[in-house]
C-alpha atoms as a PDB file:
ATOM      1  CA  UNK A   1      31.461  10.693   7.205  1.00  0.00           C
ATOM      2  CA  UNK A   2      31.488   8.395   4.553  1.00  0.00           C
ATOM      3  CA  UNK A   3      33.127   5.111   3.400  1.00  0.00           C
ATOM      4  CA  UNK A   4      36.237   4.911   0.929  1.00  0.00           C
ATOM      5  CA  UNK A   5      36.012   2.633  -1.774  1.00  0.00           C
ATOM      6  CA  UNK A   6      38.579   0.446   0.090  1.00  0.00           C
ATOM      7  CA  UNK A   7      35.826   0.456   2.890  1.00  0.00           C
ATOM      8  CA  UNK A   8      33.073  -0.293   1.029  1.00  0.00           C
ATOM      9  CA  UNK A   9      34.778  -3.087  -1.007  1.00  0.00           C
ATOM     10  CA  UNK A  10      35.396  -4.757   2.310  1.00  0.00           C
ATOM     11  CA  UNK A  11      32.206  -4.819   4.070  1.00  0.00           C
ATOM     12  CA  UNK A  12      30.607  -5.900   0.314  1.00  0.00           C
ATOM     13  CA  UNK A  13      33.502  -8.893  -0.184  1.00  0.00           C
ATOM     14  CA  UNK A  14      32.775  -9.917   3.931  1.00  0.00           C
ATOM     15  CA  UNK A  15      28.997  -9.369   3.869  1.00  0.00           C
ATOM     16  CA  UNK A  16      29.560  -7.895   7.455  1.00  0.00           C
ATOM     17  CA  UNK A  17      28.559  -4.646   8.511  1.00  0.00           C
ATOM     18  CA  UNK A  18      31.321  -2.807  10.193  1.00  0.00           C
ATOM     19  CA  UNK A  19      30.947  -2.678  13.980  1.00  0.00           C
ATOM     20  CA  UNK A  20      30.674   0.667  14.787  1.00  0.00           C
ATOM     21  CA  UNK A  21      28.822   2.074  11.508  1.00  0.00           C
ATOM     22  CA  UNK A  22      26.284  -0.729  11.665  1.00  0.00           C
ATOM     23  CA  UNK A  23      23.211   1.112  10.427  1.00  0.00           C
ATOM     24  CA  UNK A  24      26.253   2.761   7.354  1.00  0.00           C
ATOM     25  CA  UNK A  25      27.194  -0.612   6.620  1.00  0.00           C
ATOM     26  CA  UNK A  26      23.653  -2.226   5.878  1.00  0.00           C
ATOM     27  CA  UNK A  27      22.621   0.480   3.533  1.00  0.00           C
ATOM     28  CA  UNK A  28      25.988  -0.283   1.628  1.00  0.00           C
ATOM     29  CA  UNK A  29      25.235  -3.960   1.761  1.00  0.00           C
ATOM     30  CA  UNK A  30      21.447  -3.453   1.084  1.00  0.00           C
ATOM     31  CA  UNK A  31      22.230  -1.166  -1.763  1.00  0.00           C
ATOM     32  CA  UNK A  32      24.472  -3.484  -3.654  1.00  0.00           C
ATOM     33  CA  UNK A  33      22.223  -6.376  -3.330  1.00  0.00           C
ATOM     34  CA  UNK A  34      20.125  -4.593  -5.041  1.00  0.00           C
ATOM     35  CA  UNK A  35      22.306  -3.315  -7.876  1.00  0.00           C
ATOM     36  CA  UNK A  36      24.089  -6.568  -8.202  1.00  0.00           C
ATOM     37  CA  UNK A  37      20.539  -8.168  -9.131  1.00  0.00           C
ATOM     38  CA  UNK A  38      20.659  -8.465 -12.869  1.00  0.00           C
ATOM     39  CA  UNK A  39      16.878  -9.830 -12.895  1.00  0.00           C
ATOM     40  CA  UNK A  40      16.040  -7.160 -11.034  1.00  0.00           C
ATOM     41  CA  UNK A  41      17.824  -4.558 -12.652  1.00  0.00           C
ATOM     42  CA  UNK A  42      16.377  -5.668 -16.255  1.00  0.00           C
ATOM     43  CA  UNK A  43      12.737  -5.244 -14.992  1.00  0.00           C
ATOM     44  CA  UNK A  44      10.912  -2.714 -16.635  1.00  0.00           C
ATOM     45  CA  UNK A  45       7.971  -1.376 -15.395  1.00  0.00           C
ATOM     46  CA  UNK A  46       4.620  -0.540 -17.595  1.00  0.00           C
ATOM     47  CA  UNK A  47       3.639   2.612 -15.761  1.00  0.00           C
ATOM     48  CA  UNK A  48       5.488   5.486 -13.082  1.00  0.00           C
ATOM     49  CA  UNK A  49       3.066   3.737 -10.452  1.00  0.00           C
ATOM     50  CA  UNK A  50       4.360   0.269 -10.955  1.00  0.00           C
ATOM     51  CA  UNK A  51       7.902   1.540 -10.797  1.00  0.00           C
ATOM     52  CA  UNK A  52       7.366   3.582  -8.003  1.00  0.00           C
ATOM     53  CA  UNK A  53       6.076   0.744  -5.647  1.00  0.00           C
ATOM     54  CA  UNK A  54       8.078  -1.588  -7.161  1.00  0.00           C
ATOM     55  CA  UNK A  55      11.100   0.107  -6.073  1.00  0.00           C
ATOM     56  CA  UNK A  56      10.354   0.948  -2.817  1.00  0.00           C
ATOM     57  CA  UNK A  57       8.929  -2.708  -1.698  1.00  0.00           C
ATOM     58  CA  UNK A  58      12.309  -3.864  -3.239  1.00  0.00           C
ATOM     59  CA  UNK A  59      14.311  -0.917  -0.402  1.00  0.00           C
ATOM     60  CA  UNK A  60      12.171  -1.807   2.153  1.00  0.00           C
ATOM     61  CA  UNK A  61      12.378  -5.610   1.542  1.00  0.00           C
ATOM     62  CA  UNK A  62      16.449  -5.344   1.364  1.00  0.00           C
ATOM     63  CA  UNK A  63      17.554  -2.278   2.948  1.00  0.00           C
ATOM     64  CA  UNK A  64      15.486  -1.594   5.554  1.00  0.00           C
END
């Protein structure tokens, strides 16, 4: 099941995971951290390889 907007507004505004979604509730978090970076976000990479790692040592740094 996932979140409503109204759901997901509130754990992002709190910066709380909710209590019994815990492991929902950090990927929400996680995820908008990293959307919400704007130096990250204007990055651009100089080859699919660089983006590739790039990205995923940004998920696993945040997200995971």
């Amino acid at each position: 099941m996932g979140f409503d907007i109204e759901e997901a507004k509130e754990i992002v505004d709190s910066g709380m995971s909710m209590p019994r979604r815990d492991e929902d509730s950090h990927d929400i978090l996680g995820t908008f951290k990293i959307l919400s970076n704007c130096a990250e976000m204007m990055r651009v990479p100089t080859s699919p390889e660089e983006s590739s790692q790039a990205k995923l040592q940004i998920i696993d740094r945040t997200i995971l």
